[in-house]
Protein backbone atom coordinates (compact mmCIF):
# COMPACT_ATOMS: atom_id res chain seq x y z
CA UNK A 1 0.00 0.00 0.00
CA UNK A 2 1.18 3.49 -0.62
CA UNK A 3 1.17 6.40 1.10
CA UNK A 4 2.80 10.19 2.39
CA UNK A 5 4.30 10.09 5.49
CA UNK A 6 6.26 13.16 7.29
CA UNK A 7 8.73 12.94 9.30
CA UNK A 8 10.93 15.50 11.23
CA UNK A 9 14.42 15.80 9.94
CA UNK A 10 15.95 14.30 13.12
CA UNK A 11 13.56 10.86 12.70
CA UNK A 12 14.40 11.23 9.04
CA UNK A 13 18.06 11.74 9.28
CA UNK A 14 18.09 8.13 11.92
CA UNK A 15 15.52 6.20 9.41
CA UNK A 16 18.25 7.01 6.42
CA UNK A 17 21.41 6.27 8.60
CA UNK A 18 19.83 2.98 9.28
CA UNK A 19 18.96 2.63 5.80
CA UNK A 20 22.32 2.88 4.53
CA UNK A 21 23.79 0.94 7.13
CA UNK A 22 21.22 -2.47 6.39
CA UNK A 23 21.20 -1.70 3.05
CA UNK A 24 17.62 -2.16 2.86
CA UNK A 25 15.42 0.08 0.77
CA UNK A 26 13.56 2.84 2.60
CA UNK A 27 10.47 1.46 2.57
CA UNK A 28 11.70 -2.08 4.11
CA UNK A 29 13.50 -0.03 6.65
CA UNK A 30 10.43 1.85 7.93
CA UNK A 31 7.70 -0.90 7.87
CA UNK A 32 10.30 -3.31 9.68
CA UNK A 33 10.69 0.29 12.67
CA UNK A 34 6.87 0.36 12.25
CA UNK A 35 6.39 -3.47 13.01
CA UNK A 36 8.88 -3.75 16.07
CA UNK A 37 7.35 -0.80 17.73
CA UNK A 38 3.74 -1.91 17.48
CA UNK A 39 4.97 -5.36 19.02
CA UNK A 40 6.32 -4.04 21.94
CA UNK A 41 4.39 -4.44 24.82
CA UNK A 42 1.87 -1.56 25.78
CA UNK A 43 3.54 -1.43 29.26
CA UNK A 44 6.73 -2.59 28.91
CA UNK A 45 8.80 1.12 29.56
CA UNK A 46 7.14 1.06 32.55
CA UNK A 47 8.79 0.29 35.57
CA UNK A 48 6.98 0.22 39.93
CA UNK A 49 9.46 1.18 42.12
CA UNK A 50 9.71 2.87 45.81
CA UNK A 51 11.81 5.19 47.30
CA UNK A 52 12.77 5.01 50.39
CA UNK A 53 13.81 8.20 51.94
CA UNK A 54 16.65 8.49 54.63
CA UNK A 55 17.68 11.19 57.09
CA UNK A 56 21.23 11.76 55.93
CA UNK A 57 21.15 14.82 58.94
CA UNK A 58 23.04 18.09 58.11
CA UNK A 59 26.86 19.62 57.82
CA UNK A 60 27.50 21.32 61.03
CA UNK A 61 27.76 24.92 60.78
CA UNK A 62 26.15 25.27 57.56
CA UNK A 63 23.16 27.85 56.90
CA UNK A 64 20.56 25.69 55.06
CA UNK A 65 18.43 29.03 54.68
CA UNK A 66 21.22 30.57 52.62
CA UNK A 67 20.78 29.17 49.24
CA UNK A 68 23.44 31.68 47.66
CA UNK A 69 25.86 30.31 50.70
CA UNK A 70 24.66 26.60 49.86
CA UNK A 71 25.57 26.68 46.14
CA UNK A 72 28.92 28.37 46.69
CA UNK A 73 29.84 25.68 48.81
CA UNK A 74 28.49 22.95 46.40
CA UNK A 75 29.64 24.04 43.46
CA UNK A 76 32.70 26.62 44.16
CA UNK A 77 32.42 30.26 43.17
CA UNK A 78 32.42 29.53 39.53
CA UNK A 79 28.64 28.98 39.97
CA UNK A 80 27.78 32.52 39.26
């Protein structure tokens, strides 16, 4: 069956990079894309997980109401 399809040049750009690299014509290349992806699982990038928190405590001396003080001595003066 044929048909227009657009892509963006980035998707593009990937889809021929493949292509050349399989050797396979464009059309081959993008129906075999189209196929994998719509045999994936409907879930299957999703993952249940839990975080468990823990009270690390605090840096004596240190301000944590100074943010400007907190970032200087996180990241040096070149933070600015």
């Amino acid at each position: 069956m044929r048909t227009t399809i657009e892509f963006n040049n980035y998707t593009f750009k990937q889809v021929k990079e493949l292509q050349a690299r399989t050797g396979r014509t464009l059309s081959l290349t993008v129906n075999e894309l189209v196929e994998k992806a719509l045999r994936q699982p409907k879930n299957s990038t999703y993952v249940n997980f839990r975080v468990k928190a823990k009270n690390l405590g605090t840096l004596p001396g240190v301000d944590y109401s100074n943010t400007h003080a907190l970032l200087e001595m996180a990241e040096g003066e070149s933070y600015k």
